[in-house]
Structure formats: C-alpha cells, structure tokens
C-alpha atoms as a PDB file:
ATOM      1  CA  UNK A   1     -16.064   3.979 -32.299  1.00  0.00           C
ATOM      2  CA  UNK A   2     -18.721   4.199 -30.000  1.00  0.00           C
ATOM      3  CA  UNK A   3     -18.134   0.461 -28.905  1.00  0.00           C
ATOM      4  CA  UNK A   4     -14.649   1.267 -27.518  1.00  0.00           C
ATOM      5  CA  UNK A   5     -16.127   4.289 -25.742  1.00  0.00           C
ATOM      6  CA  UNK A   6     -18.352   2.037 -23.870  1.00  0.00           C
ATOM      7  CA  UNK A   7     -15.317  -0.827 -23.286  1.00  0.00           C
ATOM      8  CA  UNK A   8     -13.207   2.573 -21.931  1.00  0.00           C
ATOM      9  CA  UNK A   9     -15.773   3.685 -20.302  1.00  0.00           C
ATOM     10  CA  UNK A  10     -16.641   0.110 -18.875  1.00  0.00           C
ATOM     11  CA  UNK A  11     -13.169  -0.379 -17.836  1.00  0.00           C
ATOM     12  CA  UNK A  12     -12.083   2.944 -16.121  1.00  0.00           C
ATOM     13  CA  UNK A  13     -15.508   2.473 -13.719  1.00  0.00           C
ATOM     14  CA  UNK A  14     -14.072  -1.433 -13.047  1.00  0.00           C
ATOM     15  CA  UNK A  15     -11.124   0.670 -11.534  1.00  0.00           C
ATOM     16  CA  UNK A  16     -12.695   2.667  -9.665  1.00  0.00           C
ATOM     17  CA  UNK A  17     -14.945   0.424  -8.432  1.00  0.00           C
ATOM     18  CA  UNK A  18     -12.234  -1.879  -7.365  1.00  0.00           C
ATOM     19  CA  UNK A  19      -9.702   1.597  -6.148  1.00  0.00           C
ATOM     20  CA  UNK A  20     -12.853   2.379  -4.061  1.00  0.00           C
ATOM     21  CA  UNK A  21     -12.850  -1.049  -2.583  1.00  0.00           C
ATOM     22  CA  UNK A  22      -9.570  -1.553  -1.924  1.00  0.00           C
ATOM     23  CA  UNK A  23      -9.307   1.663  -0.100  1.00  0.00           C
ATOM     24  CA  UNK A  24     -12.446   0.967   2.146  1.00  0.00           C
ATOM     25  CA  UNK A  25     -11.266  -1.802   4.325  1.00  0.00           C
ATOM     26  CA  UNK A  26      -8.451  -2.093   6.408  1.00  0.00           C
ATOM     27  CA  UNK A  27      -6.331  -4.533   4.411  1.00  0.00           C
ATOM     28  CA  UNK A  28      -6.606  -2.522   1.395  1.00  0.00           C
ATOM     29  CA  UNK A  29      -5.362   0.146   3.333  1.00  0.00           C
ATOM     30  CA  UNK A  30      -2.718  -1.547   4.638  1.00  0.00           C
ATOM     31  CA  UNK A  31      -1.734  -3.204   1.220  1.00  0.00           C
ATOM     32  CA  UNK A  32      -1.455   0.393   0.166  1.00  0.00           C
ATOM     33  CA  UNK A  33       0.623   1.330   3.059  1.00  0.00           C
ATOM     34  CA  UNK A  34       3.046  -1.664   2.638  1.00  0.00           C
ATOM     35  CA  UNK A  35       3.391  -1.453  -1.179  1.00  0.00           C
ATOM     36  CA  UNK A  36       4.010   3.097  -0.615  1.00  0.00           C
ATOM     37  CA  UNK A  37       6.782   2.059   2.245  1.00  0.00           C
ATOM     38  CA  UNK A  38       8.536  -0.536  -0.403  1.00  0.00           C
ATOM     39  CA  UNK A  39       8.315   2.222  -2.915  1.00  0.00           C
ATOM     40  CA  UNK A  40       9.747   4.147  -0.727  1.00  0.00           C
ATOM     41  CA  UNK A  41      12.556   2.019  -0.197  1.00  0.00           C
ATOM     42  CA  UNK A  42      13.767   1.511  -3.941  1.00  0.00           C
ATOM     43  CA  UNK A  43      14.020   4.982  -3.674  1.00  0.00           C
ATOM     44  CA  UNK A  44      16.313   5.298  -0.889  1.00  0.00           C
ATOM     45  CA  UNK A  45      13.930   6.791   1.311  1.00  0.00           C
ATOM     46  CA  UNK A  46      14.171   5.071   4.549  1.00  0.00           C
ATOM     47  CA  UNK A  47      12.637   7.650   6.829  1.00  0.00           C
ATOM     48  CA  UNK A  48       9.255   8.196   5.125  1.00  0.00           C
ATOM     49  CA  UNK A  49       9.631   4.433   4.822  1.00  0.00           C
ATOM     50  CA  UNK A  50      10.219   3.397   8.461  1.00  0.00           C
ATOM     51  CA  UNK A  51       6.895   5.927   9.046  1.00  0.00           C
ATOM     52  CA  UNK A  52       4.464   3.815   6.496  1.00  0.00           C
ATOM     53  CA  UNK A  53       5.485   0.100   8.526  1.00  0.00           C
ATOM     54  CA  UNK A  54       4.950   2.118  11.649  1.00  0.00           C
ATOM     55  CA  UNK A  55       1.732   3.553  10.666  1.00  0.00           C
ATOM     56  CA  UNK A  56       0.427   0.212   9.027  1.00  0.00           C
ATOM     57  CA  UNK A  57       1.244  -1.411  13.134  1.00  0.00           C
ATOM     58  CA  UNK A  58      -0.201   1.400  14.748  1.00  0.00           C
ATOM     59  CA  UNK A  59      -3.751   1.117  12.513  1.00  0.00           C
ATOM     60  CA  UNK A  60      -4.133  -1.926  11.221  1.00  0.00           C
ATOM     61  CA  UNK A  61      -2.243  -4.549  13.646  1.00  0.00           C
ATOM     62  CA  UNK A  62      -4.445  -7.222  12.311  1.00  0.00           C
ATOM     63  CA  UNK A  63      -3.873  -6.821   8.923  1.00  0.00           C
ATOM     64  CA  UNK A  64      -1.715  -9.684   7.406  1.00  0.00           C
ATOM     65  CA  UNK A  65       0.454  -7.103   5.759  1.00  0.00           C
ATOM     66  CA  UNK A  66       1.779  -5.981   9.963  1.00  0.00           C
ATOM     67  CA  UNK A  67       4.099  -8.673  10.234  1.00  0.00           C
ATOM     68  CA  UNK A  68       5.999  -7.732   6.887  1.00  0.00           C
ATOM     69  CA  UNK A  69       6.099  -4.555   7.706  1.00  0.00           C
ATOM     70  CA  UNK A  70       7.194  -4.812  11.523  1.00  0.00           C
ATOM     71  CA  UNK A  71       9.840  -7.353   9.624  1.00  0.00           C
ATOM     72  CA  UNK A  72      10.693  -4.535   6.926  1.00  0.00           C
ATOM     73  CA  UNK A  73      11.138  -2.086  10.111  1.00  0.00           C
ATOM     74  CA  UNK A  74      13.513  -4.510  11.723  1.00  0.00           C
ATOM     75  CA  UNK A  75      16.076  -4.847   9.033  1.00  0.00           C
ATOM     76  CA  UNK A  76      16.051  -1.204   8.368  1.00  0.00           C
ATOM     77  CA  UNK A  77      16.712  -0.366  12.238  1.00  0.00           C
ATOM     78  CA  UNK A  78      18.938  -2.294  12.304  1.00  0.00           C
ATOM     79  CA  UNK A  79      20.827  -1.303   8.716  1.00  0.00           C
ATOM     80  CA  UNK A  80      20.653   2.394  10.107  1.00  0.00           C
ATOM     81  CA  UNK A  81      23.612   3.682  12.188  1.00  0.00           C
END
C-alpha cells in the first residue's frame, strides 16, 4: 500500500511539475490559449472563442501557435454574419 502512495504521490508532483512549466513560458501559454479557444468552439462558443485567438496575437505573436489562431479567427469572421 504504501508503494502506490509513493507512485501517486510521485505522479501527481510529475504534473505539477510539468502544469507549472507549461504555464511559465509563453508557448505554454499560448498552447493553453489555442487548445481553451478550440474548446470553445466545439461548444458553439464563437465569441469567447474569437477573444482567446485574439488574445494569443496580441501576447504572444511569436508563439508558433499565432498563425493557427489568426487562421482559426479568419474562418470564423468570415462564417459570422
């Protein structure tokens, strides 16, 4: 029993460790932004949507996740009325 404590316990600070990371640099951040706004998508939520690929060109222009989402913005301009 106390083995699988320490492989959960092992495990769930791997996560965070690597959540942590993630979140720290700007592609991470923008990888979160771009997977949020697709999310947002499937669920027929275009507005908050269109706001995530704007906010991922705004702050992280370099990021190699910008040209998706200024591609993702595009299509659903241009699918609005």
């Amino acid at each position: 029993m106390l083995y699988f404590k320490r492989i959960r316990r092992f495990f769930l600070g791997a996560i965070f460790v690597f959540s942590f990371l993630a979140c720290s640099n700007p592609e991470g951040k923008s990888a979160q932004l771009y997977e949020t706004a697709q999310f947002e998508e499937q669920q027929f939520n275009l507005k908050h949507a269109k706001q995530l690929y704007e906010e991922i060109l705004k702050k992280y222009p370099e990021s190699s996740f910008a040209p998706k989402a200024q591609k993702r913005l595009d299509a659903l301009k241009e699918a609005s009325p």
